[in-house]
N, C-alpha and C. Protein backbone atom coordinates (compact mmCIF):
# COMPACT_ATOMS: atom_id res chain seq x y z
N UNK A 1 10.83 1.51 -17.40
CA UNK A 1 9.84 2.05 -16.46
C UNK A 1 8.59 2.43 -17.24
N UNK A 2 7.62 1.81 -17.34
CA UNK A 2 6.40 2.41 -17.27
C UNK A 2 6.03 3.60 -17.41
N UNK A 3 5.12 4.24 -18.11
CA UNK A 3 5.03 5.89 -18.16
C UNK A 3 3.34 4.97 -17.18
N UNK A 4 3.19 5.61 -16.48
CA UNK A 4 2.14 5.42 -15.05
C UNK A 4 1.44 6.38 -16.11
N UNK A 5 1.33 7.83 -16.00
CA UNK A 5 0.36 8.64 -16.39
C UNK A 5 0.18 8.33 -17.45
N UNK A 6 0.40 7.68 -18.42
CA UNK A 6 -0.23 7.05 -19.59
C UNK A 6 -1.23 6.24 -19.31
N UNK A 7 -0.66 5.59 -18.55
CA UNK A 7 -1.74 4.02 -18.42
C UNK A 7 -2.94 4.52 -17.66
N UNK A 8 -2.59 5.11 -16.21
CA UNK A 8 -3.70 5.89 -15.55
C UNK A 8 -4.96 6.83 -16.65
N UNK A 9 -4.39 7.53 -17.40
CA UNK A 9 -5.11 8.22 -18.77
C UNK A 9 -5.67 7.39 -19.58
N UNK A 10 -4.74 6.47 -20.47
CA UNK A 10 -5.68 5.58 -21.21
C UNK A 10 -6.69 4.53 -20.78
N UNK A 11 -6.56 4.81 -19.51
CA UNK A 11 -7.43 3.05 -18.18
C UNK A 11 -6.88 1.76 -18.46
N UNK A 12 -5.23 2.47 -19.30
CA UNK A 12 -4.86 1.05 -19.61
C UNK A 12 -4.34 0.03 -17.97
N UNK A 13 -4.49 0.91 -16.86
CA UNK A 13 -4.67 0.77 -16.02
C UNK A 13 -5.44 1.38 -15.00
N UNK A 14 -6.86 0.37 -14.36
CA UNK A 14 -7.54 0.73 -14.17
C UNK A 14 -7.89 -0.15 -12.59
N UNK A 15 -7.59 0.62 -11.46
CA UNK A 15 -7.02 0.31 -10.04
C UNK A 15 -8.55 -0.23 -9.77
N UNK A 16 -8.81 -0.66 -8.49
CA UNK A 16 -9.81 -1.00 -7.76
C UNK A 16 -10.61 0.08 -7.16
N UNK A 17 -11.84 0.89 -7.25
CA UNK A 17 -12.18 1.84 -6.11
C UNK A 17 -12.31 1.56 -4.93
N UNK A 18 -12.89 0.23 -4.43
CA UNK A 18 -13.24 0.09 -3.33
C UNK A 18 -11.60 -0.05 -2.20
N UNK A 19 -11.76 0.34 -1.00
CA UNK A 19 -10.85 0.29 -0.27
C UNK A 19 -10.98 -1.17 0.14
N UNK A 20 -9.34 -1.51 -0.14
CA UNK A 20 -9.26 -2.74 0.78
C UNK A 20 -9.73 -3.22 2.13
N UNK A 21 -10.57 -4.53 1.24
CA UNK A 21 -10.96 -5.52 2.54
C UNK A 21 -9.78 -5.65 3.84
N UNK A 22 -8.74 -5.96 3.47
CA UNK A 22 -8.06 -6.03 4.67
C UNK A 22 -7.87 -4.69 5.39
N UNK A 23 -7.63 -3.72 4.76
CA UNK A 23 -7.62 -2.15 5.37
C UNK A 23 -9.15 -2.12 6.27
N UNK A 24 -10.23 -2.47 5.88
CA UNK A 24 -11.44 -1.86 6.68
C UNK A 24 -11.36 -3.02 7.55
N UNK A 25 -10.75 -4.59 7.17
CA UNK A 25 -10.98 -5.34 8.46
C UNK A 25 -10.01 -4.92 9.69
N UNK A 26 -9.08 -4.81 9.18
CA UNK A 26 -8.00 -4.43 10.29
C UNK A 26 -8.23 -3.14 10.97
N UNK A 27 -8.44 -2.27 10.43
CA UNK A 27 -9.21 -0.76 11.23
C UNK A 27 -9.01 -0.82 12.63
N UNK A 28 -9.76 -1.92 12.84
CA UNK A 28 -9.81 -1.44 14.50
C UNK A 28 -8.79 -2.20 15.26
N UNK A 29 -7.83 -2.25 14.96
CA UNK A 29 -6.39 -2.89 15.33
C UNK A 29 -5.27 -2.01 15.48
N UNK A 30 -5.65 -0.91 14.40
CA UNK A 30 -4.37 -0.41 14.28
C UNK A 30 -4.37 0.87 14.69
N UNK A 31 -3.18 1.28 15.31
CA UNK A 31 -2.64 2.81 15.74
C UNK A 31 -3.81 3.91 15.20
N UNK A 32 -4.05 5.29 15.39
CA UNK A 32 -4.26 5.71 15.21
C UNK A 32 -3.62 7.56 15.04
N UNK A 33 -3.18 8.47 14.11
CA UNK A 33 -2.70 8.78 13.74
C UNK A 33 -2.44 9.73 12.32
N UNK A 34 -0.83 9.80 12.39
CA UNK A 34 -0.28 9.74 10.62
C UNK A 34 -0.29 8.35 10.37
N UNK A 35 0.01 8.57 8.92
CA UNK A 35 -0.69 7.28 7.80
C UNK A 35 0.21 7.61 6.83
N UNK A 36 0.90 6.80 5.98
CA UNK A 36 1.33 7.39 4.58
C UNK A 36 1.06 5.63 3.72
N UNK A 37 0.23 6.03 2.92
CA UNK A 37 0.06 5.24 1.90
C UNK A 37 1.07 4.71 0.45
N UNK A 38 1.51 4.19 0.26
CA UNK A 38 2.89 3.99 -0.97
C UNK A 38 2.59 3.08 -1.92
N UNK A 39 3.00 4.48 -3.21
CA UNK A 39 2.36 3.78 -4.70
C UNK A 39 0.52 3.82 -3.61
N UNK A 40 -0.06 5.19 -3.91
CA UNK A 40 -1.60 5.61 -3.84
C UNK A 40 -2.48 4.95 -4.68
N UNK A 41 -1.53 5.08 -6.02
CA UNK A 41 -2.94 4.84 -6.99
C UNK A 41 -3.89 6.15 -7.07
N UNK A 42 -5.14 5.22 -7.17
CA UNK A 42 -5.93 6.82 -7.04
C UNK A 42 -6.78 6.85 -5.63
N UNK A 43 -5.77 6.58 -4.92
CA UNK A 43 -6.18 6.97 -3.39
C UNK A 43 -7.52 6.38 -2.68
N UNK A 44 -7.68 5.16 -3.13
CA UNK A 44 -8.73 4.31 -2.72
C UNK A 44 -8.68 4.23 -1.04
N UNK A 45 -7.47 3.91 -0.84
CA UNK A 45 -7.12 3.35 0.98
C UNK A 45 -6.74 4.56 1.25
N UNK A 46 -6.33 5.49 1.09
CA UNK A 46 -5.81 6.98 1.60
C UNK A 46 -6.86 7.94 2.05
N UNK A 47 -8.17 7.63 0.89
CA UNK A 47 -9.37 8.60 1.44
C UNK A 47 -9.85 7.84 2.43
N UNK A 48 -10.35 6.63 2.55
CA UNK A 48 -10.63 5.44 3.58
C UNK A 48 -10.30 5.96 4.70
N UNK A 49 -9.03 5.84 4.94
CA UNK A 49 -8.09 6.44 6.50
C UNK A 49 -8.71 7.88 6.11
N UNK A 50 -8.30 8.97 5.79
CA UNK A 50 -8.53 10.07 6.02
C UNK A 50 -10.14 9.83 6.47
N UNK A 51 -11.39 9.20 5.96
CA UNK A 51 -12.40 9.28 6.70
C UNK A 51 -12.22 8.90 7.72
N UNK A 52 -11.51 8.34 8.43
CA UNK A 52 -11.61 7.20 9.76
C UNK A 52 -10.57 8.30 10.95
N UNK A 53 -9.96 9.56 10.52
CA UNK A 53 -9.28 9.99 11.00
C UNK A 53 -8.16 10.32 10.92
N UNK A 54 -7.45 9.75 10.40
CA UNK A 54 -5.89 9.90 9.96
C UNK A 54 -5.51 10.86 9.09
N UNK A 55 -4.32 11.28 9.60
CA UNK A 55 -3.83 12.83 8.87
C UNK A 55 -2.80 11.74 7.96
N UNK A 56 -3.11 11.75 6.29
CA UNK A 56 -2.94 10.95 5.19
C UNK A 56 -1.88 11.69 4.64
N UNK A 57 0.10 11.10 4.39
CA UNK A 57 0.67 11.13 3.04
C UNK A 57 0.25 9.92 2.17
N UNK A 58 -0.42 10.60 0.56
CA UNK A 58 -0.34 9.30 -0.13
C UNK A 58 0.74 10.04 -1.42
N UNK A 59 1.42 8.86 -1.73
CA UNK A 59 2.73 8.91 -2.79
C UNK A 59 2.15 8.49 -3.64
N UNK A 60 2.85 8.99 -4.73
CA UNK A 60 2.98 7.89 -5.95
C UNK A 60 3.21 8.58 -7.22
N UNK A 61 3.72 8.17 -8.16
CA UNK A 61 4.51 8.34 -9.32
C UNK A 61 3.80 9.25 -10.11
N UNK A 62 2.42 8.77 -10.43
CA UNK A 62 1.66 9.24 -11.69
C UNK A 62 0.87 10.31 -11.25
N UNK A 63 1.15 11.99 -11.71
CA UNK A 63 0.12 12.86 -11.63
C UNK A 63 -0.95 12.19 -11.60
N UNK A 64 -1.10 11.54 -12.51
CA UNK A 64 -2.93 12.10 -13.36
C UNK A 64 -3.27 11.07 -12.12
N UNK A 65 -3.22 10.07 -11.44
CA UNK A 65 -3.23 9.52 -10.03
C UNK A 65 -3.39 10.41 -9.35
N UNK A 66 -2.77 11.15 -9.01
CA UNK A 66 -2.67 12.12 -8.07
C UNK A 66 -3.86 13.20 -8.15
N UNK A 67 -3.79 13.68 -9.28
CA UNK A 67 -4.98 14.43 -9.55
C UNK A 67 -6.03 13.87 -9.33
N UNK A 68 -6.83 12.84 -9.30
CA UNK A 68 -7.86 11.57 -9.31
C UNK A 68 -7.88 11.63 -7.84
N UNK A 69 -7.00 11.45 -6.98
CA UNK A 69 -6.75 10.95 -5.59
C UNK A 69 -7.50 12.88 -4.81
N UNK A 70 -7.09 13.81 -5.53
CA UNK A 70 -7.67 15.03 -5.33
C UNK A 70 -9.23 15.36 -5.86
N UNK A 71 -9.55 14.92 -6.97
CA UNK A 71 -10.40 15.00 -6.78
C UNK A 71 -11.45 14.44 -5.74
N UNK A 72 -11.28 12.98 -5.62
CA UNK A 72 -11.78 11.89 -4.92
C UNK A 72 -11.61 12.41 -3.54
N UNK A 73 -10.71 13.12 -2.63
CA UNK A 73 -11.07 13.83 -1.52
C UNK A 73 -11.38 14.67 -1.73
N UNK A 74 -11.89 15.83 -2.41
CA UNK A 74 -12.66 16.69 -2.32
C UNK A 74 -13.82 16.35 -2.25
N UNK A 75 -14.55 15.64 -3.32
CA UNK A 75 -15.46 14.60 -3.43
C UNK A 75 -16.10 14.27 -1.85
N UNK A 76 -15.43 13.94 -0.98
CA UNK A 76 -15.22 12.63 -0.03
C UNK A 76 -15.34 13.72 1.21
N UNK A 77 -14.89 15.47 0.93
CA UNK A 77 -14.78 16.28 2.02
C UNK A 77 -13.53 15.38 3.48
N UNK A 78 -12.67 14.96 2.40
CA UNK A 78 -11.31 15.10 3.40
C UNK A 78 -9.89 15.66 2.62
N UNK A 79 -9.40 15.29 3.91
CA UNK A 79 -7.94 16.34 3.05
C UNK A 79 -6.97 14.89 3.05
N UNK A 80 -6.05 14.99 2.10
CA UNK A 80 -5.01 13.79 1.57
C UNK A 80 -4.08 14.51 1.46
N UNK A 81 -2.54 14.85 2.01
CA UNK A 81 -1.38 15.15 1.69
C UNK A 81 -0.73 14.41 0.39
N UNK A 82 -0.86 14.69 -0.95
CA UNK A 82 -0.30 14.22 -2.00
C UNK A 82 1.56 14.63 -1.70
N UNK A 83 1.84 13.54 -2.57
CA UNK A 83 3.44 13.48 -2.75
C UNK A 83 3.79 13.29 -4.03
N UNK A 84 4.57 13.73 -4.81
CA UNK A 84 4.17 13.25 -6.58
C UNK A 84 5.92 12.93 -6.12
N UNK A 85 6.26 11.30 -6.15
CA UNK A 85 7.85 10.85 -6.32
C UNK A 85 7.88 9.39 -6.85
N UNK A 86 8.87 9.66 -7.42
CA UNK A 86 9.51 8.43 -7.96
C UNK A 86 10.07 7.30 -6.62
N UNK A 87 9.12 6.51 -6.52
CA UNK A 87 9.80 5.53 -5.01
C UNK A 87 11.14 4.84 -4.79
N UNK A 88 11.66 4.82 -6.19
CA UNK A 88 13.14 4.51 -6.09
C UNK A 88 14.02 5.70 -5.57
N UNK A 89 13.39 6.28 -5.16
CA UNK A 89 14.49 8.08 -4.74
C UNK A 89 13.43 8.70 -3.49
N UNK A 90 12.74 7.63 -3.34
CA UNK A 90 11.83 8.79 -2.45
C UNK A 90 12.39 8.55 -0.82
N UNK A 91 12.71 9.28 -0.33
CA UNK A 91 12.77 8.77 1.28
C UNK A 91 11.83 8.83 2.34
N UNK A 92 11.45 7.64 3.11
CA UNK A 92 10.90 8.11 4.10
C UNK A 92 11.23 8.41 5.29
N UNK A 93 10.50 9.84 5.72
CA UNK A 93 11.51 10.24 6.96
C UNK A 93 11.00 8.97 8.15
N UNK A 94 12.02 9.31 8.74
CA UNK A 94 12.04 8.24 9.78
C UNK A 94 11.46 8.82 11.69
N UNK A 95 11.03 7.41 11.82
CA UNK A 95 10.01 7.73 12.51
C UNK A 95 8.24 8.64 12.71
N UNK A 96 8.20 8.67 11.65
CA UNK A 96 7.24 9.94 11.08
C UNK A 96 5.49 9.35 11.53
N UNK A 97 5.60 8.13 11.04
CA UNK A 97 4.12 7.13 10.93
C UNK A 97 3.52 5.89 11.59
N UNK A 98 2.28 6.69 11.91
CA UNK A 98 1.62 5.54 12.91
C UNK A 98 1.48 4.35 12.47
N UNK A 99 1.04 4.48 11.31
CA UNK A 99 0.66 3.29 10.23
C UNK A 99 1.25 3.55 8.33
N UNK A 100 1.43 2.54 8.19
CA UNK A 100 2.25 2.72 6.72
C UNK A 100 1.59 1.14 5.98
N UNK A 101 0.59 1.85 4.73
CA UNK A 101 0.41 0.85 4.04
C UNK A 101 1.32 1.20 2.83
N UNK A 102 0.92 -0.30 2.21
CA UNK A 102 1.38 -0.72 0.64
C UNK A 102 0.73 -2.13 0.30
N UNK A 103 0.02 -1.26 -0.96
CA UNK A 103 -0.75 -2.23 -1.60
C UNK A 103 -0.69 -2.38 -3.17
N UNK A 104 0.07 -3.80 -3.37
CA UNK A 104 -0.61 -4.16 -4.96
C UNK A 104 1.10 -3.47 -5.41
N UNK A 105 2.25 -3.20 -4.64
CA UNK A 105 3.19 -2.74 -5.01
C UNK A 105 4.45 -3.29 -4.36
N UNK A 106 5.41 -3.48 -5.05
CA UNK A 106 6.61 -4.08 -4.53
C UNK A 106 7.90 -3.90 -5.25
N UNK A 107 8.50 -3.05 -3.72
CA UNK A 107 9.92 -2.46 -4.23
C UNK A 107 10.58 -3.12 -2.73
N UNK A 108 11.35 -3.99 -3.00
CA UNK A 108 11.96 -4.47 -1.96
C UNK A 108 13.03 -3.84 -1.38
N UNK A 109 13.63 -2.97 -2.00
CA UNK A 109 14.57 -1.94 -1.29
C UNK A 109 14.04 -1.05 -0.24
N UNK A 110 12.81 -0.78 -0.62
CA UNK A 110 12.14 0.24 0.70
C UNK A 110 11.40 -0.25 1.84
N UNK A 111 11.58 -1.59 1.92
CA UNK A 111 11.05 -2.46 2.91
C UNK A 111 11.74 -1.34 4.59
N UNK A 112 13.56 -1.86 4.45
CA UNK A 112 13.88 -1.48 5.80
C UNK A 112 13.44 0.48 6.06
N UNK A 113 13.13 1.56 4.84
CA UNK A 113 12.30 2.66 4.90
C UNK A 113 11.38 2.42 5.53
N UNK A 114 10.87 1.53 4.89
CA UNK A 114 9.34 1.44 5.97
C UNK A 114 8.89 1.41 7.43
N UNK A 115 10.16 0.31 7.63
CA UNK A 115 10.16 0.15 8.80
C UNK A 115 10.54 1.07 9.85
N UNK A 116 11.70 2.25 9.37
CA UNK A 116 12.21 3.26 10.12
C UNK A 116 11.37 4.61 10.09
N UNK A 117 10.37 4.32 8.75
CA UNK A 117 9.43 5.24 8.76
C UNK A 117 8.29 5.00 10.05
N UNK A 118 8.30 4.14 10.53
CA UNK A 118 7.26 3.89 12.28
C UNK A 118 7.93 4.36 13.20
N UNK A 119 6.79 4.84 13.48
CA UNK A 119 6.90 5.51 15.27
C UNK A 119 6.75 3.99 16.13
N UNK A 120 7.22 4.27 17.40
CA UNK A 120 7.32 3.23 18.37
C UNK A 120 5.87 2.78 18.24
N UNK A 121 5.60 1.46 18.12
CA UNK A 121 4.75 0.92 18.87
C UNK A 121 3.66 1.29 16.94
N UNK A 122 4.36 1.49 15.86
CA UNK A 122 3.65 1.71 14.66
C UNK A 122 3.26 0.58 14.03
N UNK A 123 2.10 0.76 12.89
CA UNK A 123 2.06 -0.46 12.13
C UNK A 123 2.21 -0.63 10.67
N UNK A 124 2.17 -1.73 10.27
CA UNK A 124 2.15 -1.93 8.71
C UNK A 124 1.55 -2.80 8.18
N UNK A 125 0.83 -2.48 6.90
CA UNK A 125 -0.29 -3.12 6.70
C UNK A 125 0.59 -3.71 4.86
N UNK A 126 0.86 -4.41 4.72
CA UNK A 126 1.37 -4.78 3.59
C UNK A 126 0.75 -5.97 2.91
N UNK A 127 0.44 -6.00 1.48
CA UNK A 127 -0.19 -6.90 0.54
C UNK A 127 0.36 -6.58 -0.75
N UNK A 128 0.49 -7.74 -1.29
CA UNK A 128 0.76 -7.39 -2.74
C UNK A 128 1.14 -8.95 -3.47
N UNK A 129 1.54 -9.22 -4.69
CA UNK A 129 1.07 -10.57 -5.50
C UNK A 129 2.31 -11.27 -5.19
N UNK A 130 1.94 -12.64 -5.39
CA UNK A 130 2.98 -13.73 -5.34
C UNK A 130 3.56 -14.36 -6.77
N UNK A 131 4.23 -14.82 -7.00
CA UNK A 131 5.04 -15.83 -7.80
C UNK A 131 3.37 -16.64 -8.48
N UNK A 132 2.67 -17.21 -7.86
CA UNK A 132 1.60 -18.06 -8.15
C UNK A 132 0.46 -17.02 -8.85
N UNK A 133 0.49 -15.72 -9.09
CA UNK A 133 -0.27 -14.63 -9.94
C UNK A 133 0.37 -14.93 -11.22
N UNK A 134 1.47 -15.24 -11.95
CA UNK A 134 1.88 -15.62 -13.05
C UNK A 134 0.71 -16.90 -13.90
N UNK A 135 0.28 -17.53 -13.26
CA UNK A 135 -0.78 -18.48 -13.96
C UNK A 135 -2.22 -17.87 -13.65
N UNK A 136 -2.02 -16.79 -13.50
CA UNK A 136 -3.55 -16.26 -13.25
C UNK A 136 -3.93 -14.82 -13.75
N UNK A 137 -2.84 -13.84 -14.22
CA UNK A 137 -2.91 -13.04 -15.16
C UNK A 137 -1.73 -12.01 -14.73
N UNK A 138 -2.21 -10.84 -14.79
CA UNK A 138 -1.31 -9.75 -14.18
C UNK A 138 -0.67 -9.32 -12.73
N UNK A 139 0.04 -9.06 -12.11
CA UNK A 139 1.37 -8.68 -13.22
C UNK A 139 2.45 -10.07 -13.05
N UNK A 140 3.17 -10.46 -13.75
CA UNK A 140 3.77 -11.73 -14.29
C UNK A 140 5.47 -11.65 -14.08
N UNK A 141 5.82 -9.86 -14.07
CA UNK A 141 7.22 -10.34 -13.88
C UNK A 141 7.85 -10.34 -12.45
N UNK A 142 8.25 -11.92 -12.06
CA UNK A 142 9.01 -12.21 -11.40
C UNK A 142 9.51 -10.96 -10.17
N UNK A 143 9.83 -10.02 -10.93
CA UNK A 143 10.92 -9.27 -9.91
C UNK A 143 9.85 -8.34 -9.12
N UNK A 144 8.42 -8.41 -9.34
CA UNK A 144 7.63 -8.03 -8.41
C UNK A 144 6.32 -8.48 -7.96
N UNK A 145 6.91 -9.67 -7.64
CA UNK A 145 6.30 -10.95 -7.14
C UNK A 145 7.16 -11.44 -5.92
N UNK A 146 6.23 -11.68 -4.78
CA UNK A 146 6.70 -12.74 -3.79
C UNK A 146 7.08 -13.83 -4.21
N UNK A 147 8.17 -14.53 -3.47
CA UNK A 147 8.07 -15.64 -3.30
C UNK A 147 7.79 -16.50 -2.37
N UNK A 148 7.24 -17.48 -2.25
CA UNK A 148 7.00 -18.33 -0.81
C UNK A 148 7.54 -17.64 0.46
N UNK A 149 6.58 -17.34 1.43
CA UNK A 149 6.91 -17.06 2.75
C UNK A 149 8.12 -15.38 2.77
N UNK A 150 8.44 -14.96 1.59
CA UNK A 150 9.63 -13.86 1.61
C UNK A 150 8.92 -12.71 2.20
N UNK A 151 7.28 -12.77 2.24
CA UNK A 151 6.88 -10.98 2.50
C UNK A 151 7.01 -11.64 4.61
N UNK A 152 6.94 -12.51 5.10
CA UNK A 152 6.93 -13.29 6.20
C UNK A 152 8.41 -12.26 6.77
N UNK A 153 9.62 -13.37 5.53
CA UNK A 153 11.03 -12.86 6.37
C UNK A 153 11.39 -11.63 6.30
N UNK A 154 10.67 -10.50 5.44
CA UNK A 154 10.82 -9.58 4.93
C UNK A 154 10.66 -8.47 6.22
N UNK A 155 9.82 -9.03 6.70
CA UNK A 155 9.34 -8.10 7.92
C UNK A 155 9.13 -9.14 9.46
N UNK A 156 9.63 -9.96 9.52
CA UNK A 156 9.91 -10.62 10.76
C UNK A 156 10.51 -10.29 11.83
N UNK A 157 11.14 -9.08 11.68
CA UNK A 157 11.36 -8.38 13.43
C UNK A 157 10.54 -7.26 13.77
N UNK A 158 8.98 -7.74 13.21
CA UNK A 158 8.03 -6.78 13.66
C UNK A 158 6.98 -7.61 13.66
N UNK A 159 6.02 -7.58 15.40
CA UNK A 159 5.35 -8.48 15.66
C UNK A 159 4.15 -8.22 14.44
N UNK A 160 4.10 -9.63 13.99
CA UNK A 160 3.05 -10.19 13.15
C UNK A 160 1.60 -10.70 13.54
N UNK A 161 0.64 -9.81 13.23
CA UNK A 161 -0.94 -10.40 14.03
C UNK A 161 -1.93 -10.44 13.23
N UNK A 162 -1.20 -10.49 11.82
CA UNK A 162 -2.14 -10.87 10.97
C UNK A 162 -0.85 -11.50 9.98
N UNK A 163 -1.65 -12.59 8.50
CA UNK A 163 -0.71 -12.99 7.63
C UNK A 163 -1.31 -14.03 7.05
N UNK A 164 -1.60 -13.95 5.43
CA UNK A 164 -1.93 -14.69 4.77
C UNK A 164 -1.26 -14.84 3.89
N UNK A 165 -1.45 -16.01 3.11
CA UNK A 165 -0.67 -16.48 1.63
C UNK A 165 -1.49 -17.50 0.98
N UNK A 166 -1.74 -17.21 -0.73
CA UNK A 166 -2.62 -17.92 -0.86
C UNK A 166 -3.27 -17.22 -2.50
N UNK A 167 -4.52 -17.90 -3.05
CA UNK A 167 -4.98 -17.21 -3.89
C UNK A 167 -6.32 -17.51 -3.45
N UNK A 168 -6.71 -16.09 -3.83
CA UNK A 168 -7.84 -15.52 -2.55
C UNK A 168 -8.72 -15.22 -4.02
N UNK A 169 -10.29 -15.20 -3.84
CA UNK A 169 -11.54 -14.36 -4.69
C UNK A 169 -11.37 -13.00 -4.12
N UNK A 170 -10.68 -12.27 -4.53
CA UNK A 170 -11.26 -11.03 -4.12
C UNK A 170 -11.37 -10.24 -5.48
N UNK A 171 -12.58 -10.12 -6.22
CA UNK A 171 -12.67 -9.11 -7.27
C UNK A 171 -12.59 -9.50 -8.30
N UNK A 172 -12.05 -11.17 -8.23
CA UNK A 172 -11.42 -11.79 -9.13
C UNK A 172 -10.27 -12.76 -8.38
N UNK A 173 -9.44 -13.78 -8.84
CA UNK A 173 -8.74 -14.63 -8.45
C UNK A 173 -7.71 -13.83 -8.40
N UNK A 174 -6.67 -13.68 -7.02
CA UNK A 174 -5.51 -12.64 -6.73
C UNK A 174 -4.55 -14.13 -5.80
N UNK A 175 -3.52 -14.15 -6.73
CA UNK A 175 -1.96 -14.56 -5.57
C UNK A 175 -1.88 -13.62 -5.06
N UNK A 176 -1.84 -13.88 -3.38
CA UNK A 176 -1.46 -12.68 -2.67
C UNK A 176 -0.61 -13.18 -1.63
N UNK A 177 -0.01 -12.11 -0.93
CA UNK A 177 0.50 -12.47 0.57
C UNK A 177 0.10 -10.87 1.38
N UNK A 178 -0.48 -11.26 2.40
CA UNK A 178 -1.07 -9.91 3.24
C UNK A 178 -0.40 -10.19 4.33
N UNK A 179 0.01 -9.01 4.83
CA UNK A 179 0.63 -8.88 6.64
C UNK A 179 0.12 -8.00 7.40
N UNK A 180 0.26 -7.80 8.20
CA UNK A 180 0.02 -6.99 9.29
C UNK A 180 0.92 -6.99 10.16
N UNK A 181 1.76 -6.13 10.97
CA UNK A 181 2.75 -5.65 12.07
C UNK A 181 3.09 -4.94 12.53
N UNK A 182 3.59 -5.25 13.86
CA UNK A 182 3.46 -3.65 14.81
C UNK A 182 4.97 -3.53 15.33
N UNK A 183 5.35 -2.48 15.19
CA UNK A 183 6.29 -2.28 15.92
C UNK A 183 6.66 -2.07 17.16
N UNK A 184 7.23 -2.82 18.19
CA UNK A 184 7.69 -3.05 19.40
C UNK A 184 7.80 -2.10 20.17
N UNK A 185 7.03 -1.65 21.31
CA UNK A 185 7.11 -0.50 22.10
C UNK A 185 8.50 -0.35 22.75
């Protein structure tokens, strides 16, 4: 495992500020609400929603993230519910969230969490790298990487109204697969 607050400290990892393109395109699609963001980062998409309205949990592993994600709403004059957990142990309560992103992160065990973490009629906004990011730089291992069409079956008993796959310019050349889905009233 990764020491996160190292890398966050040294910039040996050094996240995106801008809030995701697909987060500000989708905006006006989705529920409105609680929000919990997973694996925050430093709260790029968490302050985003909290401007737009949403009463924000953002998670994630690494204080010094967390601290960053606090400053950055104070900054920003909103409030962010921080969570400091390890996502292999973290639970989400169920039924809790209007909307539930995850971006740029992949733990396939907390997929069916996610899903029980929506309220009726909730959504999910999910992106993160494919198998085809291995010939294009970071991150490379396999076990958190899509494969063809899997983020599709992954979440296929929740209507799908958005969904790409592909390697996209955004910021730079990204394998990605993006979804969007709502849960069934």
């Amino acid at each position: 495992m990764p020491d996160w607050d190292t890398r966050y400290w040294t910039g040996d990892y050094s996240p995106a500020k801008e809030s995701s393109r697909l987060l500000v395109q989708l905006l006006p699609l989705l529920p409105k609400g609680r929000a919990l963001d997973i694996a925050c980062g430093e709260g790029r998409n968490a302050i985003f929603l909290a401007q737009n309205g949403y009463d924000v949990d953002a998670v994630d592993i690494s204080t010094v993230a967390l601290e960053r994600v606090a400053e950055a709403a104070k900054l920003a004059r909103v409030k962010v519910n921080l969570i400091q957990a390890d996502l292999e142990n973290y639970e989400i309560p169920a039924g809790t969230y209007d909307l539930i992103i995850n971006f740029n992160y992949l733990q396939r065990s907390l997929v069916p969490a996610i899903k029980m973490g929506l309220k009726k009629r909730g959504a999910v906004i999910f992106e993160t790298y494919t198998l085809e990011q291995q010939a294009i730089g970071h991150p490379k291992n396999p076990d958190f990487l899509l494969k063809p069409n899997e983020l599709l079956h992954l979440f296929s008993d929740l209507h799908i109204f958005f969904y790409r796959e592909g390697i996209f310019e955004e910021g730079g050349m990204k394998a990605i697969a993006s979804l969007a889905g709502k849960m069934e009233g």
